[in-house]
C-alpha atoms as a PDB file:
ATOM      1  CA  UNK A   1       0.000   0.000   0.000  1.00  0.00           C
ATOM      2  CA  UNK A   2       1.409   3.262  -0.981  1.00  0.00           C
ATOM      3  CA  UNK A   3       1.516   6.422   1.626  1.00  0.00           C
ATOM      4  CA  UNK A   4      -1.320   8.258   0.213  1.00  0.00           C
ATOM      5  CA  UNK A   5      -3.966   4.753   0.069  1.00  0.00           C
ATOM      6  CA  UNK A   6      -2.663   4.582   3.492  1.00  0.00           C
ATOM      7  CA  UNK A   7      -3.279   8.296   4.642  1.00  0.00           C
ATOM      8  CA  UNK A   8      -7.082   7.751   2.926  1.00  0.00           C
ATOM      9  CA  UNK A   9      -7.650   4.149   4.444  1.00  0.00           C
ATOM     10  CA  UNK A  10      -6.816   5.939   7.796  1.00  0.00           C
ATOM     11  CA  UNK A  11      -9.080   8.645   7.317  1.00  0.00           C
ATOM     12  CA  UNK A  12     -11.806   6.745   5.790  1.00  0.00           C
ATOM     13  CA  UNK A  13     -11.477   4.806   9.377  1.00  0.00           C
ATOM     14  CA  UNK A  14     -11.846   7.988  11.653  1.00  0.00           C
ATOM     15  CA  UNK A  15     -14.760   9.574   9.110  1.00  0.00           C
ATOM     16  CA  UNK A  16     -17.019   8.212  11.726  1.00  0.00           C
ATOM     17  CA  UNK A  17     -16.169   9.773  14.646  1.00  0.00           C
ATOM     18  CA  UNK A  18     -18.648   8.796  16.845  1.00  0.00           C
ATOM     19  CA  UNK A  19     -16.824   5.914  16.823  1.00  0.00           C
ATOM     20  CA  UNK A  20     -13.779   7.633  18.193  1.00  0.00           C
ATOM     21  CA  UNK A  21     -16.375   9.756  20.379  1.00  0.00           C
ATOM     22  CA  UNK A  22     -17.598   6.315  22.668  1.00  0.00           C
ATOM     23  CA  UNK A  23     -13.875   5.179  23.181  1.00  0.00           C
ATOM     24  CA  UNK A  24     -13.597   9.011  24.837  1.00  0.00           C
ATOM     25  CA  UNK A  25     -17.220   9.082  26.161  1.00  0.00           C
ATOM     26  CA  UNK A  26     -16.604   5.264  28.239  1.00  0.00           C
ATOM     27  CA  UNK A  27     -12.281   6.360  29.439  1.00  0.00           C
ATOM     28  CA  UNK A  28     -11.651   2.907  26.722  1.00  0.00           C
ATOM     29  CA  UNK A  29      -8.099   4.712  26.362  1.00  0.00           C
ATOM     30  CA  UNK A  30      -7.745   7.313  29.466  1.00  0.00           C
ATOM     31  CA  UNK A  31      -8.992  10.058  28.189  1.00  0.00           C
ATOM     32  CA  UNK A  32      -9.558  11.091  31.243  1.00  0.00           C
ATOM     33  CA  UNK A  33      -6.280  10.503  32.754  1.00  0.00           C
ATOM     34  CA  UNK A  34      -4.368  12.006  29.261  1.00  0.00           C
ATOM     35  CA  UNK A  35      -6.653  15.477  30.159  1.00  0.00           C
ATOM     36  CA  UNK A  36      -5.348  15.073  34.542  1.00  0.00           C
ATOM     37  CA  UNK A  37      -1.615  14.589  33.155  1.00  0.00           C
ATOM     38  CA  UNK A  38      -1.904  17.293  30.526  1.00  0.00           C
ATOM     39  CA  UNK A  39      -3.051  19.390  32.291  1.00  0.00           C
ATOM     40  CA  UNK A  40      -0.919  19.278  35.018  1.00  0.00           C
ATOM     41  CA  UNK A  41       2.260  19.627  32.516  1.00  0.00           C
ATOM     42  CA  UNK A  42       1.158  22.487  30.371  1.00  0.00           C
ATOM     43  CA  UNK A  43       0.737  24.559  33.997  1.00  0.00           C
ATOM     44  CA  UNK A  44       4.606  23.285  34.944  1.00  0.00           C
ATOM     45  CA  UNK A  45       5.864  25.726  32.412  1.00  0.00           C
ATOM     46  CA  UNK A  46       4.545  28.479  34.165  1.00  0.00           C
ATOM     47  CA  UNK A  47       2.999  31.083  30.971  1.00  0.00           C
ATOM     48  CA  UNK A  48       1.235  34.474  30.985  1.00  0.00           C
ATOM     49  CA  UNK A  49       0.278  33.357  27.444  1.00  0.00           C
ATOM     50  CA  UNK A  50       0.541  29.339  26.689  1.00  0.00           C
ATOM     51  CA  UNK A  51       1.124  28.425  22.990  1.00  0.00           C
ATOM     52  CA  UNK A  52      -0.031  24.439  22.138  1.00  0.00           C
ATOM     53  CA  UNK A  53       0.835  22.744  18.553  1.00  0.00           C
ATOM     54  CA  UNK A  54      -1.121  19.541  18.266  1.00  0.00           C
ATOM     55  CA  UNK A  55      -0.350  17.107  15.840  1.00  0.00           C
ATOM     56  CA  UNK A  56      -3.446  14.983  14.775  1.00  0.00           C
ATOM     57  CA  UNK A  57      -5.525  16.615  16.042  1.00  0.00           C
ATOM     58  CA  UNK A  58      -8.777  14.851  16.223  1.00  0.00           C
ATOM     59  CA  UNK A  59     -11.701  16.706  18.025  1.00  0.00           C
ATOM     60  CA  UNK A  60      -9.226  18.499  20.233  1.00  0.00           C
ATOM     61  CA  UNK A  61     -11.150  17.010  23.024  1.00  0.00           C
ATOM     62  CA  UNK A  62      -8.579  16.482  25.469  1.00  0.00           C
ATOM     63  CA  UNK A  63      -7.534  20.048  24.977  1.00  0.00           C
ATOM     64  CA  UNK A  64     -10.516  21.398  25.011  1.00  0.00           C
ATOM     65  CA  UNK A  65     -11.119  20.016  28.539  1.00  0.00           C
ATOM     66  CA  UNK A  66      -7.156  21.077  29.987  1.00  0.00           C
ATOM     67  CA  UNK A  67      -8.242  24.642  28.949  1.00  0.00           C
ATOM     68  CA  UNK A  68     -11.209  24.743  31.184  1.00  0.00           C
ATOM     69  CA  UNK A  69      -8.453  24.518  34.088  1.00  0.00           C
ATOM     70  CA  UNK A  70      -5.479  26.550  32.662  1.00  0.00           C
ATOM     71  CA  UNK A  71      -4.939  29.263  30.322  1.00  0.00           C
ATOM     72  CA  UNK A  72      -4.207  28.720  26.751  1.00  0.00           C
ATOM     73  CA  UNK A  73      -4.054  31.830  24.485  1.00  0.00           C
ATOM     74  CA  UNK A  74      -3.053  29.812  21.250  1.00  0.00           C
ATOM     75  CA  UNK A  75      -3.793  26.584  19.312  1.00  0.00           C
ATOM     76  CA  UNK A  76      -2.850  25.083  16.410  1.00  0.00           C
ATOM     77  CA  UNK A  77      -4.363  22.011  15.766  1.00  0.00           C
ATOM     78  CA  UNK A  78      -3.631  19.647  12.358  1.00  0.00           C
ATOM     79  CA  UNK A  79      -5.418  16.248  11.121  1.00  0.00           C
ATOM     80  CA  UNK A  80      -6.468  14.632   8.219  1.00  0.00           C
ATOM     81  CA  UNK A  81     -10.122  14.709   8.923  1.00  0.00           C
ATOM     82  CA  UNK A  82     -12.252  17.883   8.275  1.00  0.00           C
ATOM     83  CA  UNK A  83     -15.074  15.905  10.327  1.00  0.00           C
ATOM     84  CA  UNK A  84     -13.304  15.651  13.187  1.00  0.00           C
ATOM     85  CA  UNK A  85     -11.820  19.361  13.045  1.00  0.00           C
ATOM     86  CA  UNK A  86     -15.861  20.107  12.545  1.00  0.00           C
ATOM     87  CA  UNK A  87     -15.778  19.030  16.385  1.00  0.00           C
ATOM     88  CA  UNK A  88     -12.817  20.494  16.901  1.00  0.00           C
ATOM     89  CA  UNK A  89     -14.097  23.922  16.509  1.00  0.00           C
ATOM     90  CA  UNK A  90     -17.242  23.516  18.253  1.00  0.00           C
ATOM     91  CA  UNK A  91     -15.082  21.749  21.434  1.00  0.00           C
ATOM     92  CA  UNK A  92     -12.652  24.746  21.338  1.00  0.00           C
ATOM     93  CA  UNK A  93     -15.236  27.859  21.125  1.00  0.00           C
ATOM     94  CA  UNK A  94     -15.097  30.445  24.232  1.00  0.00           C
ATOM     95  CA  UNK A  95     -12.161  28.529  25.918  1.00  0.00           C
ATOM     96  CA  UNK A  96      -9.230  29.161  23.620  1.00  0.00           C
ATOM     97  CA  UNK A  97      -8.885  32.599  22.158  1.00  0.00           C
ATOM     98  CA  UNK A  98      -6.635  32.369  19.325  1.00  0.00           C
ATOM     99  CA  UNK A  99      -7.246  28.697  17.154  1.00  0.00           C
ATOM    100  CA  UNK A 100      -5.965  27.815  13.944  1.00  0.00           C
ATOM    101  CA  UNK A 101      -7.275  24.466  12.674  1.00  0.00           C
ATOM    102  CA  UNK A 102      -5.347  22.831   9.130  1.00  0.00           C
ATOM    103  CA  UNK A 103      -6.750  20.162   7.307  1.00  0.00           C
ATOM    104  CA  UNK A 104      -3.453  18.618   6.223  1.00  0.00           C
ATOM    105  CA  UNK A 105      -1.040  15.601   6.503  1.00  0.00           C
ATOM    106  CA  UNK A 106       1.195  16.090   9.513  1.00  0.00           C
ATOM    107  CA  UNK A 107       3.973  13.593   8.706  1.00  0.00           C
ATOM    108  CA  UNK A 108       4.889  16.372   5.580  1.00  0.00           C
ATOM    109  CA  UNK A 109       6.853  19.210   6.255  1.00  0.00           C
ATOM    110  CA  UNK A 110       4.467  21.357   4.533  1.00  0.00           C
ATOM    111  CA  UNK A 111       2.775  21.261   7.203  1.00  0.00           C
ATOM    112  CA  UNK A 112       4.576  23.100   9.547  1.00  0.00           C
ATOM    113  CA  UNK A 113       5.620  26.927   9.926  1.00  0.00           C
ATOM    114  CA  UNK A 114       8.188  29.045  11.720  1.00  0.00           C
ATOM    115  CA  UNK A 115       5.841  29.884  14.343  1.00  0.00           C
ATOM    116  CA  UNK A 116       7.288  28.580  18.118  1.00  0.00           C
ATOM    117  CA  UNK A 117       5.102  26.785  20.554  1.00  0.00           C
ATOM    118  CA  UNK A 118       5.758  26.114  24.362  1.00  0.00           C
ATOM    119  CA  UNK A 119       4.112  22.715  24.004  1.00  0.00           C
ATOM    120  CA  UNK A 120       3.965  19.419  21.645  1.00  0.00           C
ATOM    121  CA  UNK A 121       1.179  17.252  21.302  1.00  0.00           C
ATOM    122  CA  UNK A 122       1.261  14.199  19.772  1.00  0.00           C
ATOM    123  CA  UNK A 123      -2.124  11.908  20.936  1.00  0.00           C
ATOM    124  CA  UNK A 124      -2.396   8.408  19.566  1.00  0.00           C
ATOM    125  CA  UNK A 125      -0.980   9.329  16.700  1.00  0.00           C
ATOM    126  CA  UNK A 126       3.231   8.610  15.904  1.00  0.00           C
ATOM    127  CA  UNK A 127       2.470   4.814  16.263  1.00  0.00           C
ATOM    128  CA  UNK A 128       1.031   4.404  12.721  1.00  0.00           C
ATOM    129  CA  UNK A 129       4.937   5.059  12.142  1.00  0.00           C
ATOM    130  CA  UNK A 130       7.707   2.765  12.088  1.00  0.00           C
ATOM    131  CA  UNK A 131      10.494   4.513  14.493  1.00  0.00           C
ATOM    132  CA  UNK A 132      12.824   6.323  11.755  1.00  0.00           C
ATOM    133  CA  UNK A 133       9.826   8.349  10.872  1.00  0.00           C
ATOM    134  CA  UNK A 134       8.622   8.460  14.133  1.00  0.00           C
ATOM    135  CA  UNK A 135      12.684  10.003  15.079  1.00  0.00           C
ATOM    136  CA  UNK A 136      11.931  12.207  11.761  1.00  0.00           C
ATOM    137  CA  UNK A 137       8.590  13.324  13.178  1.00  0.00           C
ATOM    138  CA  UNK A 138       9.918  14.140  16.700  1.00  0.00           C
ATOM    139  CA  UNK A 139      12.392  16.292  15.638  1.00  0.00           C
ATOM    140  CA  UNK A 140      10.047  18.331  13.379  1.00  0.00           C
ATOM    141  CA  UNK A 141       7.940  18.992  16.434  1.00  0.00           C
ATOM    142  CA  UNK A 142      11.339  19.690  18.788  1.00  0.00           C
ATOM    143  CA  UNK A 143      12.201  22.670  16.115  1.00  0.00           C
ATOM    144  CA  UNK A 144       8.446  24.144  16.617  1.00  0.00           C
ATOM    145  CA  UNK A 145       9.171  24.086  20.349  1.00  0.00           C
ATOM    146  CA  UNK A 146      10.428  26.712  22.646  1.00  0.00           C
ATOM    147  CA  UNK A 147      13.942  25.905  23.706  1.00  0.00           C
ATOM    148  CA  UNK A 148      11.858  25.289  27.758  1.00  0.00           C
ATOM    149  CA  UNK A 149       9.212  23.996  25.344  1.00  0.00           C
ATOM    150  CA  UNK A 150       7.987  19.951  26.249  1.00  0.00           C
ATOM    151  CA  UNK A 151       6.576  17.608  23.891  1.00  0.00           C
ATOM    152  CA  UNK A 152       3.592  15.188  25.715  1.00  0.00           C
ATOM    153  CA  UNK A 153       2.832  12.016  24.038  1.00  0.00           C
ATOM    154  CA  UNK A 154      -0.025   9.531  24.522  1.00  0.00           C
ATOM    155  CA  UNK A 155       0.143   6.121  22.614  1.00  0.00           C
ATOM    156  CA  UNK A 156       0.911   2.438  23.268  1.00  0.00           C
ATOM    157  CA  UNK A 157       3.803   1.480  24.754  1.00  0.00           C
ATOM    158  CA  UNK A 158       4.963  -2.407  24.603  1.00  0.00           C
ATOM    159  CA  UNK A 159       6.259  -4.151  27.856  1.00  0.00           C
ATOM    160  CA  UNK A 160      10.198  -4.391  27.626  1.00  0.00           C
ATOM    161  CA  UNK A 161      11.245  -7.542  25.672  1.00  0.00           C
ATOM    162  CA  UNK A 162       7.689  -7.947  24.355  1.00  0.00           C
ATOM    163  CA  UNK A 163       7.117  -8.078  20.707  1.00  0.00           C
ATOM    164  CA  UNK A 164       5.180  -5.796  18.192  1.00  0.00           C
ATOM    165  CA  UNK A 165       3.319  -8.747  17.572  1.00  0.00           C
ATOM    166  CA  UNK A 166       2.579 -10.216  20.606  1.00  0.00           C
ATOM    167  CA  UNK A 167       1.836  -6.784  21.606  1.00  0.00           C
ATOM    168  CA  UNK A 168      -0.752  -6.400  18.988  1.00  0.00           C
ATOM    169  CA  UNK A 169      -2.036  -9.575  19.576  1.00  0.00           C
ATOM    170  CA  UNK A 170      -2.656  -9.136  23.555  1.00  0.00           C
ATOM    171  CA  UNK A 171      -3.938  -5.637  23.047  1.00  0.00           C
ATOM    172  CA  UNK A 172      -6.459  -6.817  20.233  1.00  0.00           C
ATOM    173  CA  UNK A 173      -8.109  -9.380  22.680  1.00  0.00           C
ATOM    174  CA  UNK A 174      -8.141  -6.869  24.914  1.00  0.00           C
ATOM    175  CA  UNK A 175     -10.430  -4.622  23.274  1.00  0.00           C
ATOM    176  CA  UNK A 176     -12.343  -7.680  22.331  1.00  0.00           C
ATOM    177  CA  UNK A 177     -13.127  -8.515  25.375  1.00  0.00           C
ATOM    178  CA  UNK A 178     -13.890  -5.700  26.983  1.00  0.00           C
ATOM    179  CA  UNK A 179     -14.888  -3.024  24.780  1.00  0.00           C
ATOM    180  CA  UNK A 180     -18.267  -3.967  24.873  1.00  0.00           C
ATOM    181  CA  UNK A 181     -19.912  -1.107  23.742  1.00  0.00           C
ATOM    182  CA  UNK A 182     -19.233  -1.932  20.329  1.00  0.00           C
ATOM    183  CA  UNK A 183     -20.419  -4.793  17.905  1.00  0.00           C
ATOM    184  CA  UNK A 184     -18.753  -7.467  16.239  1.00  0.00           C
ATOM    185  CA  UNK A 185     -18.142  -5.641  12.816  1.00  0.00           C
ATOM    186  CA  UNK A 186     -16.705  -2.752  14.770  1.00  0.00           C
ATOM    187  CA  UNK A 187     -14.690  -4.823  16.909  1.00  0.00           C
ATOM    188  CA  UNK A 188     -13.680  -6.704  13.320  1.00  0.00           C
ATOM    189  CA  UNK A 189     -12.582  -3.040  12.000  1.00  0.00           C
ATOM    190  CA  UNK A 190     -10.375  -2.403  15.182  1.00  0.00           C
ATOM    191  CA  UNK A 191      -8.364  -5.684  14.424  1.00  0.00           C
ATOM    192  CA  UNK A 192      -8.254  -4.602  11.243  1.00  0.00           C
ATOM    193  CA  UNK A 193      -6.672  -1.077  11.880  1.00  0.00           C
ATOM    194  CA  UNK A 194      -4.971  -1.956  14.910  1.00  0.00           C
ATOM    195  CA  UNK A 195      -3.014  -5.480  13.145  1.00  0.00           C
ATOM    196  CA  UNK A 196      -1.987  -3.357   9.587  1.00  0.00           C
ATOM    197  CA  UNK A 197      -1.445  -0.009  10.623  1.00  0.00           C
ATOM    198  CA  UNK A 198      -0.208   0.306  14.242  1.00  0.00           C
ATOM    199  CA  UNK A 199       4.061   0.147  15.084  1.00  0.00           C
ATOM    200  CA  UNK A 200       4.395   0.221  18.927  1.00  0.00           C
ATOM    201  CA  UNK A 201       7.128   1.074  20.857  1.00  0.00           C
ATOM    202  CA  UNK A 202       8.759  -0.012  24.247  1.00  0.00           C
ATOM    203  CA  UNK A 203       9.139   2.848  26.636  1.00  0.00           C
ATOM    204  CA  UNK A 204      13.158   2.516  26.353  1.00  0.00           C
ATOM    205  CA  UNK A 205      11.803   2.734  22.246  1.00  0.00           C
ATOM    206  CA  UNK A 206      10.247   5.875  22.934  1.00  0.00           C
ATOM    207  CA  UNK A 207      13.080   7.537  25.125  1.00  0.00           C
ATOM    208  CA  UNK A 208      15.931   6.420  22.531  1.00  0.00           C
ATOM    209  CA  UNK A 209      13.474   8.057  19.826  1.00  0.00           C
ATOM    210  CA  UNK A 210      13.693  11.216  21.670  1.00  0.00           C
ATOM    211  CA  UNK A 211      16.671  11.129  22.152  1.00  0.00           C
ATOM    212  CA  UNK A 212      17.742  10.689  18.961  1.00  0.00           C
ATOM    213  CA  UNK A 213      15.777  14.203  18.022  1.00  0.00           C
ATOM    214  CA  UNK A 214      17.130  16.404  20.434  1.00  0.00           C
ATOM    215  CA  UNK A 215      15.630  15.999  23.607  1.00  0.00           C
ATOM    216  CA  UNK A 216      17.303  15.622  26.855  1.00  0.00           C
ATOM    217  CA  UNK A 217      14.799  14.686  29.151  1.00  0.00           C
ATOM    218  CA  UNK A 218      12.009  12.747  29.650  1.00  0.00           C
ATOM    219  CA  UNK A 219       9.302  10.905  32.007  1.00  0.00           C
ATOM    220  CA  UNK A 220       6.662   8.260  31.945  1.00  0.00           C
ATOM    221  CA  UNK A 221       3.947   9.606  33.501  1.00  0.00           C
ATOM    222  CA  UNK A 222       1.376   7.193  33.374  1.00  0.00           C
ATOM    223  CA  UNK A 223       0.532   3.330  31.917  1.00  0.00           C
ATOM    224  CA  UNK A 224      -2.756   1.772  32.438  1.00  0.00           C
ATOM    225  CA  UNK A 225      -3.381  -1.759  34.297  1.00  0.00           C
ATOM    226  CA  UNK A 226      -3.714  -3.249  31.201  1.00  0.00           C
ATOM    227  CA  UNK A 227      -0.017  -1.871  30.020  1.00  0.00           C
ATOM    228  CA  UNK A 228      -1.530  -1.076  26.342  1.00  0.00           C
ATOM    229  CA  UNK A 229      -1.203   2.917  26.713  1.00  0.00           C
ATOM    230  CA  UNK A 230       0.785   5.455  28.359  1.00  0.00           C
ATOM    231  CA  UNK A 231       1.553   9.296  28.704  1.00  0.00           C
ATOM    232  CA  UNK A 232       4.864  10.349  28.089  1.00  0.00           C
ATOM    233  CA  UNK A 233       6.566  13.740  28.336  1.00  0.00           C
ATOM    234  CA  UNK A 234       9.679  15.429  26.726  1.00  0.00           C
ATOM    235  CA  UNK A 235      11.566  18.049  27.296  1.00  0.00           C
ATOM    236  CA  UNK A 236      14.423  19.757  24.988  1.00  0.00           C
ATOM    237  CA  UNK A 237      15.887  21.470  28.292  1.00  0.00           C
ATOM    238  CA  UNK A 238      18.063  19.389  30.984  1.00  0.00           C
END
C-alpha cells in the first residue's frame, strides 16, 4: 500500500467519529487521565500566554477540557479529517482565544511553519509510524518548540522484551473482550486497523526516539493496568 492509500484508508477509518467519540465518552483509552496529566504539565511551564501545537488533532477534546483549568491563548491544531476538526471547533469555542485548525497531513513538512510553541502534542498518533519516521517526526515537532518547550505524548507502549506482535495480539483481545460497547463488525474493523497499521514502541523505544531528536529529558507519567497505553513527556531542556 502506498503512503497516500494509506493516509485515505486511515481517514476513511476515523470519518465516523462517533466511533472515536464512545472510546472518549466510556475512558476505553484514558482520556480522562491524558486530560489530569496534561493538564498538570502544560501549567509546569509556568505562561502568561501558553502556545499548544497539536499534531493529529482529532476533536481536540482532550484540549478542550485542559483549557477549562489553565490558560491557553493559542492553538494550532492539524489532522487529516475535516469531520473531526468540525468538532474540533465547536469543542474549542469560548475557551481558547486564538485557534488555527489545518486540514493537512502532519507527517509532511508542509505542514509546519516558523511559528514557536511552548508545548507538543502528539495523541495516539506517531504509532502508525515505524520509528525512523517516528525520530523524523519528533524532531520536526522539537524545532516548533520553545527551547523550555515539552513535547507530551499519549500512545501504546509495549512491555520491555515484548514483541510488536505479541503486543498487537494481547492488546487486540483486549479490546475484544472488553470493549463492549461496540459490535462485532466494529470490533472486526479495530483488528483490522490496529493489526496493519499500528508500530508500537517499548518505553526505552520511545526515550531512545527522543533522544535521537534532540531531547534531553524525559518521564513516563502514566501506563494503564492493562499496560496497552501510556503518557509520556519530553523536554528539549536538561
Amino acid at each position: 500500500m502506498s503512503k497516500e492509500q494509506d493516509i485515505l484508508a486511515t481517514k476513511a477509518f476515523f470519518e465516523g467519529w462517533k466511533f472515536y467519540q464512545t472510546i472518549i465518552r466510556l475512558n476505553y483509552m484514558f482520556h480522562a487521565e491524558i486530560i489530569e496529566h496534561e493538564t498538570a504539565l502544560l501549567s509546569s511551564l509556568s505562561r502568561e500566554r501558553l502556545s499548544v501545537l497539536e499534531l493529529g488533532c482529532g476533536d481536540s477534546f482532550a484540549i478542550s477540557q485542559v483549557a477549562k483549568s489553565i490558560s491557553i491563548d493559542r492553538y494550532r491544531g492539524i489532522d487529516i479529517t475535516s469531520l473531526a476538526l468540525k468538532y474540533a471547533q465547536k469543542n474549542l469555542e469560548r475557551v481558547i482565544p486564538n485557534v488555527e485548525l489545518v486540514e493537512g497531513d502532519m507527517f509532511q513538512e508542509g505542514t509546519f511553519h516558523s511559528e514557536i510553541s511552548d508545548a507538543g502534542v502528539l495523541g495516539y498518533t506517531a504509532h502508525h509510524l515505524e520509528t525512523k519516521a517516528k525520530i523524523s517526526l519528533f524532531s520536526r515537532v522539537r524545532k516548533q518548540l520553545r527551547a523550555d518547550g515539552i513535547l507530551i505524548v499519549y500512545d501504546l507502549i509495549t512491555d520491555e522484551g515484548e514483541s510488536p506482535e505479541d503486543f498487537l495480539e494481547r492488546s487486540i483481545q483486549h479490546f475484544e473482550t472488553s470493549w463492549d460497547a461496540f459490535d462485532r463488525d466494529q470490533l472486526a474493523s479495530i483488528r483490522d486497523h490496529v493489526s496493519t497499521k499500528d508500530h508500537p514502541e517499548s518505553w526505552e523505544g520511545w526515550k531512545s526516539i527522543a533522544e535521537e531528536s534532540g531531547y534531553s529529558r524525559s518521564a513516563l507519567r502514566f501506563r494503564d493496568p492493562q499496560h496497552i497505553f501510556g503518557i509520556m513527556a519530553f523536554w528539549s531542556r536538561p
